[in-house]
C-alpha atoms as a PDB file:
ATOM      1  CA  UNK A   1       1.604  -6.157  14.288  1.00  0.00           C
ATOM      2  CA  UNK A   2       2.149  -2.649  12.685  1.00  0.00           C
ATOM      3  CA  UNK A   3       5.804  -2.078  11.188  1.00  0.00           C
ATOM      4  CA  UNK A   4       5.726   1.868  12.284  1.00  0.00           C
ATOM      5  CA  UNK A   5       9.403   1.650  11.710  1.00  0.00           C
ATOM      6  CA  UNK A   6       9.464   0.111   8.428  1.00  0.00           C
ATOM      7  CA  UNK A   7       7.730   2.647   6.370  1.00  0.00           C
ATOM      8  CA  UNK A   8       7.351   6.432   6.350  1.00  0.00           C
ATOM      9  CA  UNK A   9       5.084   8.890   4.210  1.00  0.00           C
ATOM     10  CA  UNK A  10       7.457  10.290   1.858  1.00  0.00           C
ATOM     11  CA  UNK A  11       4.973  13.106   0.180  1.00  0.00           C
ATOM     12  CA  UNK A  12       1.572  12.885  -1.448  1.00  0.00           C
ATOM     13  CA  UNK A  13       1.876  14.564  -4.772  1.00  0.00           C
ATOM     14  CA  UNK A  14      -1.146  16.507  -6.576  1.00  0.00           C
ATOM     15  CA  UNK A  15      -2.459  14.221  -8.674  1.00  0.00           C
ATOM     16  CA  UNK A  16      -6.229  14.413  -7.798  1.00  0.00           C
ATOM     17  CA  UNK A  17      -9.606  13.275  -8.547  1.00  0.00           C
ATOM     18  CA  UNK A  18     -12.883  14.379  -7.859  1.00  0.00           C
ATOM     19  CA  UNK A  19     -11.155  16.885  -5.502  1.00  0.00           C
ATOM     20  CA  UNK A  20      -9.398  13.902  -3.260  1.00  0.00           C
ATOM     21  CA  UNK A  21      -5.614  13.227  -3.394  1.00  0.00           C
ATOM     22  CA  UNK A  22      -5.209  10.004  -4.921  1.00  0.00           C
ATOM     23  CA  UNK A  23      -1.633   9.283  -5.103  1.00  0.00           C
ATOM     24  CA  UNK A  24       0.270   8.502  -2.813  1.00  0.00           C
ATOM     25  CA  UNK A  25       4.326   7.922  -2.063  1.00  0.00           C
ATOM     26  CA  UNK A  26       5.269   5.444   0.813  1.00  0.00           C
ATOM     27  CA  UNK A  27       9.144   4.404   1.704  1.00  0.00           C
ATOM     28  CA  UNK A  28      10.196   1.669   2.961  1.00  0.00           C
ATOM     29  CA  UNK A  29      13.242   1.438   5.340  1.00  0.00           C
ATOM     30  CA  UNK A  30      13.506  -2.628   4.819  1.00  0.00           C
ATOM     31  CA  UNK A  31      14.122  -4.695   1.773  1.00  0.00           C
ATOM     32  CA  UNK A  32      10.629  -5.815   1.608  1.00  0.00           C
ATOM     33  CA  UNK A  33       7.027  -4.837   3.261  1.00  0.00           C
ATOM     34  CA  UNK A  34       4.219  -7.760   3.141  1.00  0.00           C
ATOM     35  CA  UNK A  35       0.505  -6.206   0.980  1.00  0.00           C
ATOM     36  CA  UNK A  36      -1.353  -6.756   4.591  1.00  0.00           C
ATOM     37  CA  UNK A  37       1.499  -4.687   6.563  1.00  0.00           C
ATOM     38  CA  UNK A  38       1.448  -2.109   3.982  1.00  0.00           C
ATOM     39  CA  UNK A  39      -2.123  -1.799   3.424  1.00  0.00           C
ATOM     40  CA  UNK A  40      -2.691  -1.509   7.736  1.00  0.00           C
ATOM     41  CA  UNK A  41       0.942   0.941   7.500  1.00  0.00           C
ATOM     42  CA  UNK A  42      -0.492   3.585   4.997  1.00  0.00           C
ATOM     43  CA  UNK A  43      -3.986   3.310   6.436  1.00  0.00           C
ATOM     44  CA  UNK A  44      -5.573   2.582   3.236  1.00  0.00           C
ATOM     45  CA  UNK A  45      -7.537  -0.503   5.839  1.00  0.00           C
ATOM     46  CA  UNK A  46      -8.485  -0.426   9.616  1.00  0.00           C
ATOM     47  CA  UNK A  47      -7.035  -3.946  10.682  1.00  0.00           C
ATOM     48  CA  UNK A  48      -5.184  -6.785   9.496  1.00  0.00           C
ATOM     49  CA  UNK A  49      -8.705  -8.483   9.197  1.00  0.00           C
ATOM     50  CA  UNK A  50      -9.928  -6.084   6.855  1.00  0.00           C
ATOM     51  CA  UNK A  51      -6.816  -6.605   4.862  1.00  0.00           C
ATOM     52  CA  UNK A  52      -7.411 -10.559   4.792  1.00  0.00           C
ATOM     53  CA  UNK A  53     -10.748  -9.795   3.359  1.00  0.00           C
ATOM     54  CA  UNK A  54     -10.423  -6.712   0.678  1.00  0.00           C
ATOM     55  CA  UNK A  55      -7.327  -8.818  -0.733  1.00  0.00           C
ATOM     56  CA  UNK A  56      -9.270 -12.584  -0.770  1.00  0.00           C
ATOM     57  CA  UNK A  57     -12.003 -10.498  -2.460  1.00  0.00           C
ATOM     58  CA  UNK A  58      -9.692  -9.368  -5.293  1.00  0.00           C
ATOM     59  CA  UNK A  59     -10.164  -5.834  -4.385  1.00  0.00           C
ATOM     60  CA  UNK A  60      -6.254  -5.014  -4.143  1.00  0.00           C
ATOM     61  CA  UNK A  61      -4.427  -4.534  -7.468  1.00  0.00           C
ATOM     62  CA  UNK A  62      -0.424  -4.464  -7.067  1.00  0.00           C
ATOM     63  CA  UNK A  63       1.548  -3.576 -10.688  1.00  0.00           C
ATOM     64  CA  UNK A  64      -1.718  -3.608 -12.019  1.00  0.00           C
ATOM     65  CA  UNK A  65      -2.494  -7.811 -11.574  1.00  0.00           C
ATOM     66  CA  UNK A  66      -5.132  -8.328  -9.036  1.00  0.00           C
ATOM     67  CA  UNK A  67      -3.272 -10.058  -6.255  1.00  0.00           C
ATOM     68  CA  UNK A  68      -4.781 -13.061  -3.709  1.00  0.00           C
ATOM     69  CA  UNK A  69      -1.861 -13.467  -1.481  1.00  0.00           C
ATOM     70  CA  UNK A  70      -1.411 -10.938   1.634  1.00  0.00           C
ATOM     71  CA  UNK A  71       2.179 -11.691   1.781  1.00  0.00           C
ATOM     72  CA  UNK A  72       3.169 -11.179  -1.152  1.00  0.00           C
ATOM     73  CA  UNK A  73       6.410  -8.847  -0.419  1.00  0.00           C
ATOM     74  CA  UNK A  74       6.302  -5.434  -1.580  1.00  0.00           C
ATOM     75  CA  UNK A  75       9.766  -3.419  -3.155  1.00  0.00           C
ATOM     76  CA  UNK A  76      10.573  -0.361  -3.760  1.00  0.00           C
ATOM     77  CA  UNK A  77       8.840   0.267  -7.276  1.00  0.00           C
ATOM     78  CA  UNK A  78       6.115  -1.599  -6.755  1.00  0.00           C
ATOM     79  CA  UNK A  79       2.377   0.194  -7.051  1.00  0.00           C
ATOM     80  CA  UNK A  80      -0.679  -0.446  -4.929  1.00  0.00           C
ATOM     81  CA  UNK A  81      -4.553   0.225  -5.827  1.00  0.00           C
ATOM     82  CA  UNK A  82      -7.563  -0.453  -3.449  1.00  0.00           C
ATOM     83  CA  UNK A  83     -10.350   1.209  -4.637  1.00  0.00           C
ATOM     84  CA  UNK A  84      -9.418   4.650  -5.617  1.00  0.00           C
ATOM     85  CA  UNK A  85      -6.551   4.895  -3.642  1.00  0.00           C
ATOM     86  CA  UNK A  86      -3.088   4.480  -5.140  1.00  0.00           C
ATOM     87  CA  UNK A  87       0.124   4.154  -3.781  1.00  0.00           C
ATOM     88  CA  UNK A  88       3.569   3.597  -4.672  1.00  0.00           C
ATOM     89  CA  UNK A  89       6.473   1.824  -2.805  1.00  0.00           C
ATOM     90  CA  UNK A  90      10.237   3.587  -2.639  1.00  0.00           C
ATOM     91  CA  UNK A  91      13.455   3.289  -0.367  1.00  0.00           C
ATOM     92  CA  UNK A  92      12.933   5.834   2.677  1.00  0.00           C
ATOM     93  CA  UNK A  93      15.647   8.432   2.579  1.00  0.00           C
END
């Protein structure tokens, strides 16, 4: 299930590479957001299942650790890499 409500695109700064925005800002209206929500909320993946699989293969990096578990729960402050995407987690406005 996608938590629409539980996030919202703050702003993508400027930061760039190669011509492509790479940095991104995501808030979170909740305490927490679970890796496999946020990864399906920001549309950084195309389904849950894709998720599953880009985080078993070790291809998601959160604070810079490689991380295995798609629940692990997401807080404000927290950063996100898959591939050369990045995004960070802050308390929506």
């Amino acid at each position: 299930m996608r938590n629409h409500f539980a996030i919202s695109r703050l702003h993508a700064l400027t930061k760039e590479k190669n011509g492509y925005a790479i940095w991104h800002l995501y808030g979170i209206r909740t305490a927490y957001i679970k890796l496999d929500s946020f990864l399906k909320a920001v549309n950084a993946v195309t389904s849950g299942g894709e998720a599953k699989l880009r985080i078993a293969d070790g291809q998601v990096r959160v604070n810079g650790t490689v991380e295995f578990r798609r629940g692990r729960k997401l807080y404000p402050g927290d950063g996100v890499k898959l591939a050369d995407q990045e995004f960070n987690v802050e308390r929506a406005a």
